[in-house]
Protein backbone atom coordinates (compact mmCIF):
# COMPACT_ATOMS: atom_id res chain seq x y z
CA UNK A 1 44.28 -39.53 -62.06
CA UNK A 2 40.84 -36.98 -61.93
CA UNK A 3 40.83 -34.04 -63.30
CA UNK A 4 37.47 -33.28 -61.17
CA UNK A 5 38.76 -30.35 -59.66
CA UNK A 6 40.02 -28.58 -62.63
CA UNK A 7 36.79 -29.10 -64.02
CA UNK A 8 35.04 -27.78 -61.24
CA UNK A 9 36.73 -24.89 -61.20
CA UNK A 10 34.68 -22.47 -63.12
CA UNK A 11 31.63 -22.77 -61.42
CA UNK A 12 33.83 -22.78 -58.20
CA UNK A 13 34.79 -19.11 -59.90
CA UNK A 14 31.47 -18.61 -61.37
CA UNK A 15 30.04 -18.87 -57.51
CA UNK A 16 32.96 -16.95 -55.68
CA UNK A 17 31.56 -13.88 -58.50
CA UNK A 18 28.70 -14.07 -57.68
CA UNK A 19 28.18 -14.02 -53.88
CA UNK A 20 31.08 -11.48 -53.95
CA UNK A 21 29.07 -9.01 -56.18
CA UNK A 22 26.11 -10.11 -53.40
CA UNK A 23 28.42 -8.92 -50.61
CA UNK A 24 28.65 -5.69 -52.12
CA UNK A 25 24.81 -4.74 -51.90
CA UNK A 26 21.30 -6.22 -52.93
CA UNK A 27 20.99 -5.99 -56.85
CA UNK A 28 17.20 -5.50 -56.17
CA UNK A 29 17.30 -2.54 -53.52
CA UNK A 30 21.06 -1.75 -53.85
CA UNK A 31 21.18 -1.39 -50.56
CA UNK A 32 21.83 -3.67 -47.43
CA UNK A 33 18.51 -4.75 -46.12
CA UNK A 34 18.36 -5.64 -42.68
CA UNK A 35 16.78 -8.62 -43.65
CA UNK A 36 19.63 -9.76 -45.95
CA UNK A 37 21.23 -13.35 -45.20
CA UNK A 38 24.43 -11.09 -46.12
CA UNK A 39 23.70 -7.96 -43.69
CA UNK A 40 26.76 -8.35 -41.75
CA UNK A 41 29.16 -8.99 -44.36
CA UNK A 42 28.61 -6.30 -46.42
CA UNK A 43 29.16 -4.55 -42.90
CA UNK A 44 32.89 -5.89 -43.12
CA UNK A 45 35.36 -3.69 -44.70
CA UNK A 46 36.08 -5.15 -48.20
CA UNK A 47 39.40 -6.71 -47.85
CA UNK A 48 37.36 -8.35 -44.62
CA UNK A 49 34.04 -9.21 -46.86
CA UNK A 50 36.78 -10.34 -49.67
CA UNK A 51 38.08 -13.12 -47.06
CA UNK A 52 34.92 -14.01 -45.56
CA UNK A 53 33.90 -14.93 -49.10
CA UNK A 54 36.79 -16.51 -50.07
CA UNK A 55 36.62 -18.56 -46.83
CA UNK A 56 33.01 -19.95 -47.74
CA UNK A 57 32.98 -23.62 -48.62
CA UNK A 58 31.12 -24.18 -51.88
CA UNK A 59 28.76 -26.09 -50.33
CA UNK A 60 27.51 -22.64 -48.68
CA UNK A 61 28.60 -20.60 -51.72
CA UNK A 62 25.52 -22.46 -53.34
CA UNK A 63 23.49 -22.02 -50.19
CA UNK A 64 23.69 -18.11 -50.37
CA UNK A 65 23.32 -18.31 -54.42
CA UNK A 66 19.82 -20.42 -53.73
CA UNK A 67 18.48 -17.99 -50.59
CA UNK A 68 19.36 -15.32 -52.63
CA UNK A 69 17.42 -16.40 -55.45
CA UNK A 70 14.68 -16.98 -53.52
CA UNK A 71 14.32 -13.94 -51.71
CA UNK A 72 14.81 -12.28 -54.87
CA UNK A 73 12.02 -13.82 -56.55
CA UNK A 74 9.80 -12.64 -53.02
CA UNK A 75 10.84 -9.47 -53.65
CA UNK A 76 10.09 -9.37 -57.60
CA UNK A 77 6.47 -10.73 -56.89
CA UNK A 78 5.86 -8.62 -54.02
CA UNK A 79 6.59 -5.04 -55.92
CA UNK A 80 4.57 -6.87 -59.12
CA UNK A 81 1.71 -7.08 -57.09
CA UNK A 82 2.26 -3.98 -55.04
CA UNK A 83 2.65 -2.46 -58.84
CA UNK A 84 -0.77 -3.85 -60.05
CA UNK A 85 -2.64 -2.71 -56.83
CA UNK A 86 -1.79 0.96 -57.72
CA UNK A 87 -2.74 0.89 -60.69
């Protein structure tokens, strides 16, 4: 018998936190950026956003971790340099 799942499980949890605090609003701009892979969700009432979340396969759980991490470095570089042009 496998206990894979059970050991899976926290980054199962660990992933489910995270894109849920992502469906809430954009840690960098804390808004919803029409940009955002996650525009429309956070559009969703909660208990909606909550399920569409939930319903996420962790395959695309990880997917929306890694764009978001991606964009967010964009956006961290992009205000660094917009930051050292003023100045």
């Amino acid at each position: 018998m496998s206990s894979e799942p059970e050991e899976r499980a926290p980054d199962h949890q660990r992933l489910l936190s995270r894109v849920m605090g992502l469906a809430v609003a954009c840690p960098f701009s804390q808004d919803n950026p029409d940009r955002c892979q996650l525009c429309a969700a956070r559009a969703l009432p909660m208990v909606e956003r909550i399920e569409w979340v939930h319903g996420l396969s962790p395959g695309e759980l990880t997917l929306v971790v890694c764009r978001h991490e991606t964009c967010l470095h964009a956006l961290e570089r992009l205000a660094k340099d917009e930051e050292a042009g003023g100045a």
